[in-house]
PDB file of N, CA and C in Angstrom:
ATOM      1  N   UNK A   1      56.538 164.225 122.610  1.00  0.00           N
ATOM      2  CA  UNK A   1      55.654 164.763 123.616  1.00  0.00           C
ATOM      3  C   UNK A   1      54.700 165.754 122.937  1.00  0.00           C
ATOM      4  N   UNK A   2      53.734 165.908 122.904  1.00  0.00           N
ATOM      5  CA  UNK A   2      52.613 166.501 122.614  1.00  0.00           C
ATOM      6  C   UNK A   2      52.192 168.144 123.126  1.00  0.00           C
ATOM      7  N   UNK A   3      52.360 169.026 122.592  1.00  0.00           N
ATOM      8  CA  UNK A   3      51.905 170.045 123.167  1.00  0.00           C
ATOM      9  C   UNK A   3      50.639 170.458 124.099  1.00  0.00           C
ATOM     10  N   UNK A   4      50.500 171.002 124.818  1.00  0.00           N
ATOM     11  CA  UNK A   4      48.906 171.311 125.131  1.00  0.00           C
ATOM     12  C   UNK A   4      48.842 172.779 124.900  1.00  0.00           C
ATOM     13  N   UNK A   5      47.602 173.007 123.900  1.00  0.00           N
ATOM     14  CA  UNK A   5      47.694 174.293 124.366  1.00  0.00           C
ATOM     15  C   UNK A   5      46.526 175.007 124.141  1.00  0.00           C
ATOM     16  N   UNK A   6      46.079 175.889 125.181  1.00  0.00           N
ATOM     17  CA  UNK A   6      44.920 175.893 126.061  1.00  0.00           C
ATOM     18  C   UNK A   6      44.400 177.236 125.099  1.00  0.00           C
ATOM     19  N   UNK A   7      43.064 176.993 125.153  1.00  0.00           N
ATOM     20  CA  UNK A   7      41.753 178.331 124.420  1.00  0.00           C
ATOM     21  C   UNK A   7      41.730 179.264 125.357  1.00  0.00           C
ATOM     22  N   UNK A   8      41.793 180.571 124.457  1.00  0.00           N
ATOM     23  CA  UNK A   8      41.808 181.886 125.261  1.00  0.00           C
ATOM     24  C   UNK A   8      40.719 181.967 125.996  1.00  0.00           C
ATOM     25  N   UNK A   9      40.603 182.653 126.798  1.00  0.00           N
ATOM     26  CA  UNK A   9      38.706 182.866 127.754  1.00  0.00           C
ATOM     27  C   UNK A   9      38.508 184.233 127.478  1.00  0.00           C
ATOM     28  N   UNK A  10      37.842 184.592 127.129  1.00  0.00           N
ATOM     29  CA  UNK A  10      37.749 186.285 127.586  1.00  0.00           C
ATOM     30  C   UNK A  10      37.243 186.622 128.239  1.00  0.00           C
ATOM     31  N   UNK A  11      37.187 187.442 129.236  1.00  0.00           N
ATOM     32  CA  UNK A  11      36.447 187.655 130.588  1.00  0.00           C
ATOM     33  C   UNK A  11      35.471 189.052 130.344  1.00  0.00           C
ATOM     34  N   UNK A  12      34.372 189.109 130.316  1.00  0.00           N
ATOM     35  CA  UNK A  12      33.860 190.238 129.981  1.00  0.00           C
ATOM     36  C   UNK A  12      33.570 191.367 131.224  1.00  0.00           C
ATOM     37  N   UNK A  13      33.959 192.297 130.794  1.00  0.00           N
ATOM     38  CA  UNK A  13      33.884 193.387 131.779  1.00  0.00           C
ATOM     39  C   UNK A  13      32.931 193.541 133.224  1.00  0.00           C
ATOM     40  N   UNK A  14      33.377 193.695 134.303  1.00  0.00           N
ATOM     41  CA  UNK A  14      32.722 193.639 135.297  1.00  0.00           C
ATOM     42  C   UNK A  14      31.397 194.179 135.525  1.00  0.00           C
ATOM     43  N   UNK A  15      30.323 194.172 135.790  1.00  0.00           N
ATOM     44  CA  UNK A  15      29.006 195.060 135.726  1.00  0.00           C
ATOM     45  C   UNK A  15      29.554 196.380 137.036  1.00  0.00           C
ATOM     46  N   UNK A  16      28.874 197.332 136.807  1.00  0.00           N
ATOM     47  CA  UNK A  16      29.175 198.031 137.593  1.00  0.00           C
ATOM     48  C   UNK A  16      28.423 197.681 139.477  1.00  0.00           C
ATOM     49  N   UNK A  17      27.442 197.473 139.681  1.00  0.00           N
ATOM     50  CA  UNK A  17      26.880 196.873 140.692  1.00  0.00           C
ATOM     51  C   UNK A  17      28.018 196.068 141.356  1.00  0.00           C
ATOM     52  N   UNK A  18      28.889 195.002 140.665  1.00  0.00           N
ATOM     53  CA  UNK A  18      29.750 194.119 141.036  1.00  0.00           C
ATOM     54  C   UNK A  18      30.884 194.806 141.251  1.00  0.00           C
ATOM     55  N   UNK A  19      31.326 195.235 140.589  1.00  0.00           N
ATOM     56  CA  UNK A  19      32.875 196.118 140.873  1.00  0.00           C
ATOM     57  C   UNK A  19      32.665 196.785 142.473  1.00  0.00           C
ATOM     58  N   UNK A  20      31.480 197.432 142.423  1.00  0.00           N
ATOM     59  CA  UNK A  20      31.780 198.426 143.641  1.00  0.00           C
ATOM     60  C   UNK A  20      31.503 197.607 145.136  1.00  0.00           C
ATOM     61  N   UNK A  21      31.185 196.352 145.172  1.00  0.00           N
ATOM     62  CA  UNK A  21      31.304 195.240 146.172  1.00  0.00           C
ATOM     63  C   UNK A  21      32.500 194.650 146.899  1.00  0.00           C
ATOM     64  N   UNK A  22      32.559 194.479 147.978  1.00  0.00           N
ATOM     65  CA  UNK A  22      33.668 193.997 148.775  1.00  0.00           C
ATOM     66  C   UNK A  22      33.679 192.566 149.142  1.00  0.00           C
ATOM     67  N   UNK A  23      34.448 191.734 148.497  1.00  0.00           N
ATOM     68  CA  UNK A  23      34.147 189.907 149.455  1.00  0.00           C
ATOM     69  C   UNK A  23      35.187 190.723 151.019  1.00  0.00           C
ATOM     70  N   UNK A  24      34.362 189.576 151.925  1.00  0.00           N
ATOM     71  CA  UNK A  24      34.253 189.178 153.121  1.00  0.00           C
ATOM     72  C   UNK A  24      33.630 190.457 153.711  1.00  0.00           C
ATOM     73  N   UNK A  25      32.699 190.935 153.619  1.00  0.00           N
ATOM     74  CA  UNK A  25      31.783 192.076 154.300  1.00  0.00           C
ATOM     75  C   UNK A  25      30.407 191.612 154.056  1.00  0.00           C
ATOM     76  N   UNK A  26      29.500 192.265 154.922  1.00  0.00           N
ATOM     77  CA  UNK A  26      27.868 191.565 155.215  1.00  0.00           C
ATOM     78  C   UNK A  26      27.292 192.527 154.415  1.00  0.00           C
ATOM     79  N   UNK A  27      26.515 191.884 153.635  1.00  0.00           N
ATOM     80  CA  UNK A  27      25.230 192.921 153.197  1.00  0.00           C
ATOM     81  C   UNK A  27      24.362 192.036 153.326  1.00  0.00           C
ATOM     82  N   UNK A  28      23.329 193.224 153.131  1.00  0.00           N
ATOM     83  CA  UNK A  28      21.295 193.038 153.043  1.00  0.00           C
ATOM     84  C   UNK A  28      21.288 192.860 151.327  1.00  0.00           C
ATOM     85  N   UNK A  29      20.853 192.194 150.542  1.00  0.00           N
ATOM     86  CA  UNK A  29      20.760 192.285 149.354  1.00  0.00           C
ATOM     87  C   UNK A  29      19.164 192.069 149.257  1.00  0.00           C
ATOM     88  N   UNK A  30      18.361 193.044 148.970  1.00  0.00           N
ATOM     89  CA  UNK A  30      17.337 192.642 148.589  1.00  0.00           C
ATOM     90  C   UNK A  30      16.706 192.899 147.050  1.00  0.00           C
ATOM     91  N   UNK A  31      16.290 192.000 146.640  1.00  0.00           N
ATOM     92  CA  UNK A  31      15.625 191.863 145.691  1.00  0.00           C
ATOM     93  C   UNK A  31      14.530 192.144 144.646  1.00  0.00           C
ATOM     94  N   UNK A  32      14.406 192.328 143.125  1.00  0.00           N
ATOM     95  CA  UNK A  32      12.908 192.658 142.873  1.00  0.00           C
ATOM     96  C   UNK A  32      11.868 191.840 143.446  1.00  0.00           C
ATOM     97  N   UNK A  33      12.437 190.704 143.468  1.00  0.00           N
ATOM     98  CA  UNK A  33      10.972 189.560 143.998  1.00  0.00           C
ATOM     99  C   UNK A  33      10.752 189.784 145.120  1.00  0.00           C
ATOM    100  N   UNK A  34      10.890 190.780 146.493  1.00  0.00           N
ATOM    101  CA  UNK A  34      10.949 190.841 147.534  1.00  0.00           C
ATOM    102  C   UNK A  34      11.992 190.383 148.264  1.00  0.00           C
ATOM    103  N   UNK A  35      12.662 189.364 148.028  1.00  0.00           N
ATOM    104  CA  UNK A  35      13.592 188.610 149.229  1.00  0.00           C
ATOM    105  C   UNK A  35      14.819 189.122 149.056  1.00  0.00           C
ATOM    106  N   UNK A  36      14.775 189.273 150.534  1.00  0.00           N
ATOM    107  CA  UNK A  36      16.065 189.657 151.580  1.00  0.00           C
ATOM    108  C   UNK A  36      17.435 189.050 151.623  1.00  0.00           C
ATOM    109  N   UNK A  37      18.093 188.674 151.517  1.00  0.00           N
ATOM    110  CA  UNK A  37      18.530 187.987 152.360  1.00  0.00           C
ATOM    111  C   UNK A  37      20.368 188.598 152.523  1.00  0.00           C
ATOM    112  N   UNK A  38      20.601 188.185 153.901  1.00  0.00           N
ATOM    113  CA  UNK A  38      22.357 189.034 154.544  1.00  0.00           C
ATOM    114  C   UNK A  38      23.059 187.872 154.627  1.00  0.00           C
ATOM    115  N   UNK A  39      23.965 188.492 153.852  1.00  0.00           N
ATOM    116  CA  UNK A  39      25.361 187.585 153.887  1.00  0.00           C
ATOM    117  C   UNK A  39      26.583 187.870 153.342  1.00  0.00           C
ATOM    118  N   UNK A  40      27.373 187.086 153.175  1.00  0.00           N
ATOM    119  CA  UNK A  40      28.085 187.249 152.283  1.00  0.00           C
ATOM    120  C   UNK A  40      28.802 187.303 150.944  1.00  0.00           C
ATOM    121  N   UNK A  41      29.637 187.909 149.676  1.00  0.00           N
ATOM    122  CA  UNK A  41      29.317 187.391 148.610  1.00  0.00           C
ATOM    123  C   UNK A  41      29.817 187.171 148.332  1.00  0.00           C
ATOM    124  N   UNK A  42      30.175 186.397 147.041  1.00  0.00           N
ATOM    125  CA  UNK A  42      31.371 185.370 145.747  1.00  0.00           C
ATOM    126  C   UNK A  42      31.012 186.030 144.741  1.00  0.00           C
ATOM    127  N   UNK A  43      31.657 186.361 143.987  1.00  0.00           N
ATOM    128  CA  UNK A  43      31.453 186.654 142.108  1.00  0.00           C
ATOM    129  C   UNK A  43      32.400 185.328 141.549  1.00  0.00           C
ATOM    130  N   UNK A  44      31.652 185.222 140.426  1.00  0.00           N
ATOM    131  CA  UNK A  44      32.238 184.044 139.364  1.00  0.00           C
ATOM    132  C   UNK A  44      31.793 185.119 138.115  1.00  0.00           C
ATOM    133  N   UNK A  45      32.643 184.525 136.664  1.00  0.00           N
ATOM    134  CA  UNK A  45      32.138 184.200 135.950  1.00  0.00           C
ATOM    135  C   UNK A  45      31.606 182.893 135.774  1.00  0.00           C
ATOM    136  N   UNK A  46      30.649 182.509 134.761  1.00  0.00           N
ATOM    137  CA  UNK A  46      29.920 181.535 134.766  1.00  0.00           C
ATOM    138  C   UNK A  46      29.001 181.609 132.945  1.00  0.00           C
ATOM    139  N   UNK A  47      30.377 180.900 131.874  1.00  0.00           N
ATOM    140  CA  UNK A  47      29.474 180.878 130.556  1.00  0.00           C
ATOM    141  C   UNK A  47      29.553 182.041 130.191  1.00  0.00           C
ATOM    142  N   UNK A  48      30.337 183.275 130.482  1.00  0.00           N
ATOM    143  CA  UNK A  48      31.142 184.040 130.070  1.00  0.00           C
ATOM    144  C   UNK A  48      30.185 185.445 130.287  1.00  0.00           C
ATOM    145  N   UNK A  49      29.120 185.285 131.324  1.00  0.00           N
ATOM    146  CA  UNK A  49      28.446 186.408 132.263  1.00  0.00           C
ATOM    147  C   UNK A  49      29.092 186.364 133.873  1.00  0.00           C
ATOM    148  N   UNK A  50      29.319 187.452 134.119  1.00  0.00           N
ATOM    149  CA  UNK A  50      29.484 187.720 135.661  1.00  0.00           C
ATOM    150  C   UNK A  50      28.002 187.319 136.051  1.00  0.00           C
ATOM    151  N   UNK A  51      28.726 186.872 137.340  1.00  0.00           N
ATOM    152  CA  UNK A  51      27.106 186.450 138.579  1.00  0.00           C
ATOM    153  C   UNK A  51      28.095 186.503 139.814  1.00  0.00           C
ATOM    154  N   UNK A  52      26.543 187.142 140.554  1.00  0.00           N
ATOM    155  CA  UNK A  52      27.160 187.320 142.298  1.00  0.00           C
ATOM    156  C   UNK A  52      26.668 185.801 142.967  1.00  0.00           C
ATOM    157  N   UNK A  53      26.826 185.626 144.087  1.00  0.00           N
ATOM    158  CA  UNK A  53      26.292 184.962 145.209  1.00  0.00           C
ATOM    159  C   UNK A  53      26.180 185.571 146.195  1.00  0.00           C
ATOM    160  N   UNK A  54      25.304 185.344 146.970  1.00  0.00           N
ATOM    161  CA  UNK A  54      25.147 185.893 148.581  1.00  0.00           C
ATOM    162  C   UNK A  54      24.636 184.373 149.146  1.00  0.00           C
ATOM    163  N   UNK A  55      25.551 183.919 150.037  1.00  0.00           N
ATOM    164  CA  UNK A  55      25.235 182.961 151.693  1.00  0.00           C
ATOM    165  C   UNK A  55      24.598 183.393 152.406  1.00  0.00           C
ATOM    166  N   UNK A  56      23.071 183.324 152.863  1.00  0.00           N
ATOM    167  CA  UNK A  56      22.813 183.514 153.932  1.00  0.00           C
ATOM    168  C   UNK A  56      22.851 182.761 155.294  1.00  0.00           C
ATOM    169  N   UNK A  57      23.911 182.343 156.114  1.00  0.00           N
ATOM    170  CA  UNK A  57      23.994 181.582 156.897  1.00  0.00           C
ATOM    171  C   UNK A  57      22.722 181.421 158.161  1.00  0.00           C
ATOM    172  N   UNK A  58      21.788 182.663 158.033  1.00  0.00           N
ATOM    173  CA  UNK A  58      20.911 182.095 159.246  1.00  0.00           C
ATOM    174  C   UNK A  58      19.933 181.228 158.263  1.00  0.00           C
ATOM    175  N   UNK A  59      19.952 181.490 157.049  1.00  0.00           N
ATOM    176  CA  UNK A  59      18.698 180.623 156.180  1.00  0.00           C
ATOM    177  C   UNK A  59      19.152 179.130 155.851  1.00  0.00           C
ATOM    178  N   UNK A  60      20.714 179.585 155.974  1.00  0.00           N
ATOM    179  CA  UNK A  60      21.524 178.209 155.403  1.00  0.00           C
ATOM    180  C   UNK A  60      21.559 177.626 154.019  1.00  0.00           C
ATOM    181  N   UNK A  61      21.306 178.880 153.149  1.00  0.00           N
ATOM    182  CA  UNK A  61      20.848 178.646 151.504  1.00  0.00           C
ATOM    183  C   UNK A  61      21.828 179.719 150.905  1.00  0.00           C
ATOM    184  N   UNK A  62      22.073 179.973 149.652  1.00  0.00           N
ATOM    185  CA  UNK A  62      22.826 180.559 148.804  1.00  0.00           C
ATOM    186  C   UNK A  62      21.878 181.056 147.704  1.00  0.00           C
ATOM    187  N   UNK A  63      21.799 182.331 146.954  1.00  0.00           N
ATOM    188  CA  UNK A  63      21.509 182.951 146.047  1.00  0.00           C
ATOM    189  C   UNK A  63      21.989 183.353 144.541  1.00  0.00           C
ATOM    190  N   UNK A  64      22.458 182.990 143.272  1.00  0.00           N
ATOM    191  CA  UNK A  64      23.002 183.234 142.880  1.00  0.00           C
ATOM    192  C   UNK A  64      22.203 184.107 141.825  1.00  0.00           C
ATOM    193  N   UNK A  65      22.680 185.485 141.312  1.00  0.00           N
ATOM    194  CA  UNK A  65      21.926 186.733 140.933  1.00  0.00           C
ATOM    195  C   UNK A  65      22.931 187.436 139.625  1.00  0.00           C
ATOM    196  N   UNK A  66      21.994 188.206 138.651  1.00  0.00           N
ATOM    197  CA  UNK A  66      22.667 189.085 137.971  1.00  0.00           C
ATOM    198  C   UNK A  66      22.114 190.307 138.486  1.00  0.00           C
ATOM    199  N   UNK A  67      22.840 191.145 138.160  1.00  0.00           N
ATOM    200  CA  UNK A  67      22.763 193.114 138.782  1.00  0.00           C
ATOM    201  C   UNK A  67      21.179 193.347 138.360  1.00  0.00           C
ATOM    202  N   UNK A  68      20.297 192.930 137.206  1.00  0.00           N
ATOM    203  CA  UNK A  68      19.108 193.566 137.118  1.00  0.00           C
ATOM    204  C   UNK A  68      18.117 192.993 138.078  1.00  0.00           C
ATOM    205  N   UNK A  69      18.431 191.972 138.910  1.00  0.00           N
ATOM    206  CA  UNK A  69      17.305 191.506 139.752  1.00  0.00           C
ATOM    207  C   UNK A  69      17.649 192.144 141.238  1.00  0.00           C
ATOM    208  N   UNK A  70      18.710 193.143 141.046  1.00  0.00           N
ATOM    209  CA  UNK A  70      18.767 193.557 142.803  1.00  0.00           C
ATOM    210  C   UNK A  70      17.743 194.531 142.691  1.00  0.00           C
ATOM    211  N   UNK A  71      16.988 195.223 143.659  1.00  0.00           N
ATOM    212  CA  UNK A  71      16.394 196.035 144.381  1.00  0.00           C
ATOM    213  C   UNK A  71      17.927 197.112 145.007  1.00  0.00           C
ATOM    214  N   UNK A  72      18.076 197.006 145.665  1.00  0.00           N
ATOM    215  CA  UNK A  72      18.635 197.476 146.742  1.00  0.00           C
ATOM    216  C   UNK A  72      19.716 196.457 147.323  1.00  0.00           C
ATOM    217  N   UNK A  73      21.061 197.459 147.966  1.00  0.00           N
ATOM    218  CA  UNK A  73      22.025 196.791 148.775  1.00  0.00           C
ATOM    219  C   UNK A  73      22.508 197.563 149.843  1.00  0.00           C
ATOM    220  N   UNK A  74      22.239 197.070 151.122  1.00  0.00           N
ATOM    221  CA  UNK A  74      23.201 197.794 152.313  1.00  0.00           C
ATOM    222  C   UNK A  74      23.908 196.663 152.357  1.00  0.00           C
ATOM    223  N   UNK A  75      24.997 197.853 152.863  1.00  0.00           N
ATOM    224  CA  UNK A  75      26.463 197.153 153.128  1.00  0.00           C
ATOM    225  C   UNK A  75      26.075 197.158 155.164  1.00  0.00           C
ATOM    226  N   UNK A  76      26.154 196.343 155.415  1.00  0.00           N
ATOM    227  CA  UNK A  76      26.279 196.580 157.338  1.00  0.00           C
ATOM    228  C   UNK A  76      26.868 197.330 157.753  1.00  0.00           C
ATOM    229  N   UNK A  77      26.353 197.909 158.669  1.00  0.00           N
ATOM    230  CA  UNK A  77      27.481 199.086 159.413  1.00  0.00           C
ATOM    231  C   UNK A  77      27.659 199.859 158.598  1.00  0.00           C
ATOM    232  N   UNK A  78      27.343 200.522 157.461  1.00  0.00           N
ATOM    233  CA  UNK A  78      27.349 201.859 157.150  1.00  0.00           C
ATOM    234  C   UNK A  78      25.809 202.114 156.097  1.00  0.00           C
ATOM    235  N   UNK A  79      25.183 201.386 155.613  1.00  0.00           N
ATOM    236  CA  UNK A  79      23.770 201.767 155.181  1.00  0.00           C
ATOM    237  C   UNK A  79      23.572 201.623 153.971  1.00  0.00           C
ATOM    238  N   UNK A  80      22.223 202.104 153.319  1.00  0.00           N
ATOM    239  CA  UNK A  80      21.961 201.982 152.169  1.00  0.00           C
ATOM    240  C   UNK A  80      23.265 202.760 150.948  1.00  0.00           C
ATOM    241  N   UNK A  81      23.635 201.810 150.086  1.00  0.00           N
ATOM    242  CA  UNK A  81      24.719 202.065 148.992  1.00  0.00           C
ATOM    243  C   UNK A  81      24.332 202.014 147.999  1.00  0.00           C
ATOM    244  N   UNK A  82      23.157 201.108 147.429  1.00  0.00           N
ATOM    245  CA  UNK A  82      22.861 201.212 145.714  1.00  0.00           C
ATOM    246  C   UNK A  82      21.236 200.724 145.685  1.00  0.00           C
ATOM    247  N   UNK A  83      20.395 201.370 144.832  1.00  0.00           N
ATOM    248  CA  UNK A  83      19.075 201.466 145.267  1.00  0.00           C
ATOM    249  C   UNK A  83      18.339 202.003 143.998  1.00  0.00           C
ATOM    250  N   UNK A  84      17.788 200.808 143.235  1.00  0.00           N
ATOM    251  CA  UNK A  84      17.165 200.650 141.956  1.00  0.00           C
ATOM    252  C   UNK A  84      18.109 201.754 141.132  1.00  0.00           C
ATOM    253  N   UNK A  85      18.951 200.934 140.984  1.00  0.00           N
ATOM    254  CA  UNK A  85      20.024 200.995 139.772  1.00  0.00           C
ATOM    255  C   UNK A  85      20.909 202.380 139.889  1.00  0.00           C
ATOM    256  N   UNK A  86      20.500 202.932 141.032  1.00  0.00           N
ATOM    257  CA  UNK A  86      21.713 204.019 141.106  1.00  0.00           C
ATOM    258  C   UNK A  86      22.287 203.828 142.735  1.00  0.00           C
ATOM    259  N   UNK A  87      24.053 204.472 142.877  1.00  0.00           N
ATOM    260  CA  UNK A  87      24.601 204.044 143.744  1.00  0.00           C
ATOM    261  C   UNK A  87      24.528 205.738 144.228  1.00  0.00           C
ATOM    262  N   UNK A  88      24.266 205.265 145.728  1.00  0.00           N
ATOM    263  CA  UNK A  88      23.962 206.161 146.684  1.00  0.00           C
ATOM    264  C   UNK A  88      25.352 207.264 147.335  1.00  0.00           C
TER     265      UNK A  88
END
């Protein structure tokens, strides 16, 4: 029988923007390019960079982002939290 045996991954450290995020809570994530959009988010790694997602279910589209292209993030129901690169 043949062994399997599997390549280490290394996961590189969380960005700070990402750490301080909650899955299953609504935010406004808006953007340098202007756009808005509220929903909800996923983190992956992906090729050995963290990346967020935000769903916007009234647009019916998905976003997938690194921390230098946010603008700004409210969390719903309690307000502006992080706002060109410093957290509020």
């Amino acid at each position: 029988m043949d062994e399997y045996v599997s390549e280490s991954t290394l996961i590189p450290e969380m960005p700070d923007l990402f750490e301080r995020l909650e899955l299953n809570v609504d935010y406004e994530i808006t953007f340098k390019d202007k756009e808005a959009l509220v929903g909800q988010l996923s983190l992956d790694v992906n090729e050995g960079r963290w990346e967020a997602s935000i769903y916007s279910v009234k647009l019916g589209r998905r976003r997938t982002f690194q921390p230098d292209e946010v603008l700004s993030v409210t969390r719903l129901g309690v307000g502006l939290i992080w706002s060109s690169g410093e957290f509020l």
